[in-house]
C-alpha atoms as a PDB file:
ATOM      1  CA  UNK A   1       0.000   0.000   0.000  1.00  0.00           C
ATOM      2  CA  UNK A   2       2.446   2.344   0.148  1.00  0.00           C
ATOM      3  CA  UNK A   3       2.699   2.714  -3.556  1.00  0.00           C
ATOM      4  CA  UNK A   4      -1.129   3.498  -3.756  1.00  0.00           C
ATOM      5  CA  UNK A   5      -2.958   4.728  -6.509  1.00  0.00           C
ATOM      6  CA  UNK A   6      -5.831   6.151  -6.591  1.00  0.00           C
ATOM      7  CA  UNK A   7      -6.393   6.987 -10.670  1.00  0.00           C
ATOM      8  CA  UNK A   8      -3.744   8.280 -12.718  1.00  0.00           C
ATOM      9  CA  UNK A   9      -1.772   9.737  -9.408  1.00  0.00           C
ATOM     10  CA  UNK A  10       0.213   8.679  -7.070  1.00  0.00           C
ATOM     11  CA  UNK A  11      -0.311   8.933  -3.036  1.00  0.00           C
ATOM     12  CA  UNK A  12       1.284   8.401   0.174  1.00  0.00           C
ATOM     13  CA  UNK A  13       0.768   6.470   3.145  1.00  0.00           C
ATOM     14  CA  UNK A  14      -0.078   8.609   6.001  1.00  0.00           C
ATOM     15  CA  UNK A  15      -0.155   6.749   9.605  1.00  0.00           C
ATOM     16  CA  UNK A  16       0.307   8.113  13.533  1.00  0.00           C
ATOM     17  CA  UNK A  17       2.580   5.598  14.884  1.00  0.00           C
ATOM     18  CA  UNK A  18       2.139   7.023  18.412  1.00  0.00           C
ATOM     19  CA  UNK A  19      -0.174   9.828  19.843  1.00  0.00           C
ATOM     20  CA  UNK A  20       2.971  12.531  18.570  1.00  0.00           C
ATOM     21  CA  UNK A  21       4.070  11.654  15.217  1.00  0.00           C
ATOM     22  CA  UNK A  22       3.065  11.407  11.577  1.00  0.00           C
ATOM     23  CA  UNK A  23       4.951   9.036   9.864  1.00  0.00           C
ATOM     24  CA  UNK A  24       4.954   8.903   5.845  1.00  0.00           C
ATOM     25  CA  UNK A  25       6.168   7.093   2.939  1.00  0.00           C
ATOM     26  CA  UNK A  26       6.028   7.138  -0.736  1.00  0.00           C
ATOM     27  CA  UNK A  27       7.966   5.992  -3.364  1.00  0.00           C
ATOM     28  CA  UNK A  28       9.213   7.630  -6.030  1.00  0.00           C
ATOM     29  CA  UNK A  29      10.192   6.644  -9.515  1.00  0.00           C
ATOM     30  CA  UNK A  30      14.176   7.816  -9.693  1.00  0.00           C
ATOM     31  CA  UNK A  31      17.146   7.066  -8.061  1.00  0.00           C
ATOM     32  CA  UNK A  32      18.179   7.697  -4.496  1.00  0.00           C
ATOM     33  CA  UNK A  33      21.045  10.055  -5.352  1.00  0.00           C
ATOM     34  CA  UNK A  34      17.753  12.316  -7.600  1.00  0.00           C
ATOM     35  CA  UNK A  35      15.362  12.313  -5.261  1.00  0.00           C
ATOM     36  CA  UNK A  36      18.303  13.445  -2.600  1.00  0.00           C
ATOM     37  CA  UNK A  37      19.549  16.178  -4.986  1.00  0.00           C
ATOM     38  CA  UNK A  38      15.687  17.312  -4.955  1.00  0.00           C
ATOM     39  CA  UNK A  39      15.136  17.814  -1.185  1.00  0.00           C
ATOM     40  CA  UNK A  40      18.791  19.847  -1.277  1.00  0.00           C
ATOM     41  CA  UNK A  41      19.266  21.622  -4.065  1.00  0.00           C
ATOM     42  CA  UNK A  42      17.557  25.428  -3.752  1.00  0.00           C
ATOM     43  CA  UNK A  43      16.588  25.414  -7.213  1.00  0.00           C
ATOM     44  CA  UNK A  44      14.750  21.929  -7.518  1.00  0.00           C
ATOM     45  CA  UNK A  45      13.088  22.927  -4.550  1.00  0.00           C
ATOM     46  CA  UNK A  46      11.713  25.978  -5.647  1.00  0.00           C
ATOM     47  CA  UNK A  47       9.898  23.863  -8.536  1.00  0.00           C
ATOM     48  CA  UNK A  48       8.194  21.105  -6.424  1.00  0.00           C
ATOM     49  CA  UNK A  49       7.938  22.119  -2.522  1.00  0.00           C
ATOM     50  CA  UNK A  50       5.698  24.349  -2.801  1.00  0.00           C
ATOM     51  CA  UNK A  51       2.921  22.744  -4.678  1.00  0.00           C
ATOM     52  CA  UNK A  52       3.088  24.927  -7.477  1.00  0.00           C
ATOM     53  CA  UNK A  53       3.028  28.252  -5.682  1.00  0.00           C
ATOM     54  CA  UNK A  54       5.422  30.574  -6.217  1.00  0.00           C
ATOM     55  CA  UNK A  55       8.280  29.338  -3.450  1.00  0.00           C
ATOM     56  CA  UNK A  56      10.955  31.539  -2.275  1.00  0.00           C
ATOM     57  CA  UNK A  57      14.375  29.628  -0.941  1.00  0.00           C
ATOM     58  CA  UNK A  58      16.153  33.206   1.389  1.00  0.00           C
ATOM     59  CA  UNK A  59      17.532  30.324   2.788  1.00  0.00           C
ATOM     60  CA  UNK A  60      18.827  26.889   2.587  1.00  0.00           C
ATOM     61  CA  UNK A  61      22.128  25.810   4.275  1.00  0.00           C
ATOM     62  CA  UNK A  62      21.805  21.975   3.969  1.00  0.00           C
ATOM     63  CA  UNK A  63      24.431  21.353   6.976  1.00  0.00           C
ATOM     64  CA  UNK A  64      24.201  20.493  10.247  1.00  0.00           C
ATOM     65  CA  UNK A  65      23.084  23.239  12.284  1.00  0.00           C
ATOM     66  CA  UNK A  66      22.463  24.963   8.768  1.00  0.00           C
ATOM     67  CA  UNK A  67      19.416  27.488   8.946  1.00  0.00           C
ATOM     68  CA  UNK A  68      16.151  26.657   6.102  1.00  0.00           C
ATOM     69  CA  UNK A  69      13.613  28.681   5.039  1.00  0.00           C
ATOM     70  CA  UNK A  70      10.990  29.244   2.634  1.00  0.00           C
ATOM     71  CA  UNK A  71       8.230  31.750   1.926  1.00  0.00           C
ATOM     72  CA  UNK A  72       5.223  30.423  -0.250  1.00  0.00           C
ATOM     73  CA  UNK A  73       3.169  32.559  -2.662  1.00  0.00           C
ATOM     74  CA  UNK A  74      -0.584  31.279  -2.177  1.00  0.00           C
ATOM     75  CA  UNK A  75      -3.971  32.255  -4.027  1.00  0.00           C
ATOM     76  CA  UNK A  76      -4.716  33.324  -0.290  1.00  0.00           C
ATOM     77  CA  UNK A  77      -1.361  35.264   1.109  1.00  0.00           C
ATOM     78  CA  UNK A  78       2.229  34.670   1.995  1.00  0.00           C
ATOM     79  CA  UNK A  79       3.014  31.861   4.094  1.00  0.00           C
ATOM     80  CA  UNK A  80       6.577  31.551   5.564  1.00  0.00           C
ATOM     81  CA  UNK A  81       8.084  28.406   7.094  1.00  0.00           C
ATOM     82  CA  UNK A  82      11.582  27.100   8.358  1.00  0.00           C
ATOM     83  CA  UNK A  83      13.813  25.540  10.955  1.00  0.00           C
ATOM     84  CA  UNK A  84      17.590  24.315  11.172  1.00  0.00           C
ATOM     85  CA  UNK A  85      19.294  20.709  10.039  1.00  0.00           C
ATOM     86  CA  UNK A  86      19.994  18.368  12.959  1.00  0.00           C
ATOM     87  CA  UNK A  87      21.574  15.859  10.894  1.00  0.00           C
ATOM     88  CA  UNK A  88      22.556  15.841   6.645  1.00  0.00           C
ATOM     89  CA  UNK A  89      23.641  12.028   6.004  1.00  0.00           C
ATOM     90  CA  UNK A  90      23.811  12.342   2.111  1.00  0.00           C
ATOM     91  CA  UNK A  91      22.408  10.517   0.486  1.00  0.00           C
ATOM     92  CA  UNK A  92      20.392   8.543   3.053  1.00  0.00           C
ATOM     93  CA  UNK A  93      19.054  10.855   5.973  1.00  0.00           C
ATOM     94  CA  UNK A  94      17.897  14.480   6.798  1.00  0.00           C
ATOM     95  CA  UNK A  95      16.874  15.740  10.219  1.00  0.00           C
ATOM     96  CA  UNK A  96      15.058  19.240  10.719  1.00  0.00           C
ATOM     97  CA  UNK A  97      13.132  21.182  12.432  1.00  0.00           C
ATOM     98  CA  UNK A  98      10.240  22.611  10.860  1.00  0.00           C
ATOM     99  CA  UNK A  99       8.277  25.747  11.767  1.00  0.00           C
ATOM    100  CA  UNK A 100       5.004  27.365  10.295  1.00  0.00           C
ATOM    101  CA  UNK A 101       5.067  31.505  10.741  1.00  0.00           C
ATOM    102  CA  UNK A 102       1.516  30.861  11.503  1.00  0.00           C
ATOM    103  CA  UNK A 103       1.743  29.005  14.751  1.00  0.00           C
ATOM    104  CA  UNK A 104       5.105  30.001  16.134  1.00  0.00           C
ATOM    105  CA  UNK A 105       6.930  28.228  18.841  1.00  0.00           C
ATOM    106  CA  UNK A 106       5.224  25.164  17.682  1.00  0.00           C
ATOM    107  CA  UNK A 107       8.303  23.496  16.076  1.00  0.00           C
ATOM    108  CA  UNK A 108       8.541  19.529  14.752  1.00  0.00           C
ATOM    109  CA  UNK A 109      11.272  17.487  14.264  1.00  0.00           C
ATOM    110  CA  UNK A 110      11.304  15.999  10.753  1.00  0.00           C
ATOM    111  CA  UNK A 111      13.387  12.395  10.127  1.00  0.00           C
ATOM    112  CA  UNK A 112      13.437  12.032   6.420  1.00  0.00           C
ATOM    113  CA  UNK A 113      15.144   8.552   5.086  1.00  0.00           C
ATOM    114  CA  UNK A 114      15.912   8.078   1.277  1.00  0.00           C
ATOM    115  CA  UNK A 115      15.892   3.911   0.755  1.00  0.00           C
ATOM    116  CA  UNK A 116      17.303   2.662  -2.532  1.00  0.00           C
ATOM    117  CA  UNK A 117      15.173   0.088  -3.655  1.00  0.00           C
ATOM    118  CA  UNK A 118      17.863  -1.133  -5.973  1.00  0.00           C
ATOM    119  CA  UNK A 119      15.403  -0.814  -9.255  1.00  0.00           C
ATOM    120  CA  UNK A 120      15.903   3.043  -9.569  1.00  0.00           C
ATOM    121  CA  UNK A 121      13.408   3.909  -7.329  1.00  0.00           C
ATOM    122  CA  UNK A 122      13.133   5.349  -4.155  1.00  0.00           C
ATOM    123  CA  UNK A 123      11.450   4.887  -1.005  1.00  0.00           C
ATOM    124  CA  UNK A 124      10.768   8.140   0.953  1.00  0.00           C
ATOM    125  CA  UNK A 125       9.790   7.765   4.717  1.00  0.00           C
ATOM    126  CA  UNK A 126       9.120  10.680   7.037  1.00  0.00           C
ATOM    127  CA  UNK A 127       8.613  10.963  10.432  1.00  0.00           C
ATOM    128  CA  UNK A 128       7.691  14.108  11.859  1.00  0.00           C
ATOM    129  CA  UNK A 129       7.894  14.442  15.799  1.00  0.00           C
ATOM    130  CA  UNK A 130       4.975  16.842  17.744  1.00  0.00           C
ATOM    131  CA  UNK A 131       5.316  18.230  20.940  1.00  0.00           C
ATOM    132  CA  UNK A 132       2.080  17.418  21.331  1.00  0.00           C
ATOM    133  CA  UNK A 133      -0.588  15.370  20.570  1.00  0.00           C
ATOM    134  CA  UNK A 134      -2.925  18.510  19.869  1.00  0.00           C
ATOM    135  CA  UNK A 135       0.259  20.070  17.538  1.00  0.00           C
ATOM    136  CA  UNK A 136      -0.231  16.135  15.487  1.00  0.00           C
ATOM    137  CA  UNK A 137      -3.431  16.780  15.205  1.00  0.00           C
ATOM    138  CA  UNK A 138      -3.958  19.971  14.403  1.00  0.00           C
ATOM    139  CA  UNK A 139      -1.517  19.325  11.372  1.00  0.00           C
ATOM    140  CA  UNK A 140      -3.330  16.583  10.308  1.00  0.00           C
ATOM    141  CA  UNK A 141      -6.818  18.164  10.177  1.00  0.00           C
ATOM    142  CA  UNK A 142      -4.895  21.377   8.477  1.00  0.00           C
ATOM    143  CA  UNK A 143      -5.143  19.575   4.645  1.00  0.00           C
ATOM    144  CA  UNK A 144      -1.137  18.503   5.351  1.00  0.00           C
ATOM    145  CA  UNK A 145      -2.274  15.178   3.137  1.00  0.00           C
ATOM    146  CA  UNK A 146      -3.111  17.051  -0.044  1.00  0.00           C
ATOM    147  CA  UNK A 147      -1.046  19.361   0.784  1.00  0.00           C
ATOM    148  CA  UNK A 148       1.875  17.074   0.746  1.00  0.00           C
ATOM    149  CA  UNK A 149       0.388  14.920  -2.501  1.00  0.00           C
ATOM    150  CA  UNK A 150       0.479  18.334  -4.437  1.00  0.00           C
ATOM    151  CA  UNK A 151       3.380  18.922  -3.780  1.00  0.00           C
ATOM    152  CA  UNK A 152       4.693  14.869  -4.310  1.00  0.00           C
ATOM    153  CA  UNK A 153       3.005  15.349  -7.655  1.00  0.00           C
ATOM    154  CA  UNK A 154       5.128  17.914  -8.353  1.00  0.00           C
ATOM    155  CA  UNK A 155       8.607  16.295  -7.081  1.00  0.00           C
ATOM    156  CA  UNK A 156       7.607  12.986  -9.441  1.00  0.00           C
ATOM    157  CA  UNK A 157       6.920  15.841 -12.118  1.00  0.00           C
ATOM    158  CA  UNK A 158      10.533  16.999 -11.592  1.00  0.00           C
ATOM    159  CA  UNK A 159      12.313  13.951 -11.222  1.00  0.00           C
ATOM    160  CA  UNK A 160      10.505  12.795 -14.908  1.00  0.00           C
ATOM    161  CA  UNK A 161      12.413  16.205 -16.386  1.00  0.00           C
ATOM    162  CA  UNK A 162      15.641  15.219 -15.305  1.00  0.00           C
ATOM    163  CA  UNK A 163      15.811  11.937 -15.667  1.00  0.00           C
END
C-alpha cells in the first residue's frame, strides 16, 4: 500500500505511529542520489515544494546546524516556514526542524530517510515528531495530506524532467 494509486496519481501512506508523530512514505520513480539532490538543491526545490506556488528559498544551508527557510506565494497570502538541520547524512538521511510563521513556537522534528530500492526507485519515509498530541493533530486536520500529494506530484513531475 504504500505505492497506492488512486487513478492516474500517485499517493502516500499517512499513519500516527504514536499519539505525537506522523509518519509517511512514498515511493518515487528515480534514483536515491535524484530524489536526494531534490530535497537539497535550492533550485529543484523551488519547482516542487511548494505545490506549485510561487516558493521563495532566502535560505537553505543543507548542513548540520544549517538554517532553512521558505516563503510560499498562495492564491490566499504569503506563508513563511523554516527551521535548522539536525543531521545531513547524504544521500540517506535528513533531520530538521520545521516551523510554520503561523503558529510560532510550535516546532517539529522531521526524520526524512531516502531507501534505494535497488530498481531506480526510491522509497521516501518521514517521520515528523509533535510536541504534542494537539500540535499532530492539528496538522493533520490542516489539509497537510493534499497538501503534501500536491506537492509529491510535483517532485515525481521533476524527477521525470531530469531523468
Amino acid at each position: 500500500m504504500s505505492d497506492l494509486l488512486k487513478g492516474s496519481a500517485r499517493y502516500s501512506r499517512l499513519t500516527t505511529p504514536s499519539d505525537r508523530e506522523i509518519r509517511t512514505e512514498r515511493i518515487f520513480d528515480a534514483p536515491r542520489e535524484r530524489v536526494w539532490r531534490a530535497y537539497t538543491d535550492p533550485a529543484q526545490v523551488a519547482q516542487w515544494w511548494g505545490r506549485g506556488n510561487q516558493l521563495d528559498i532566502e535560505r537553505m544551508e543543507v548542513e548540520r546546524g544549517g538554517h532553512w527557510r521558505y516563503v510560499e506565494h498562495t492564491p490566499d497570502g504569503v506563508e513563511g516556514f523554516e527551521g535548522r538541520y539536525r543531521e545531513v547524512t547524504p544521500p540517506e538521511r535528513l533531520v530538521q526542524t520545521f516551523e510554520w510563521d503561523g503558529m510560532p513556537g510550535h516546532v517539529l522534528v522531521t526524520t526524512t530517510t531516502f531507501e534505494d530500492l535497488g530498481d531506480g526507485r526510491t522509497r521516501l519515509i518521514s517521520l515528523s515528531l509533535f510536541h504534542t498530541t494537539e500540535d499532530r493533530d492539528g496538522m493533520m486536520k490542516s489539509g497537510m495530506e493534499h497538501g503534501l500529494n500536491q506537492s509529491y506530484a510535483a517532485l515525481d513531475a521533476l524527477l521525470a524532467a531530469t531523468a
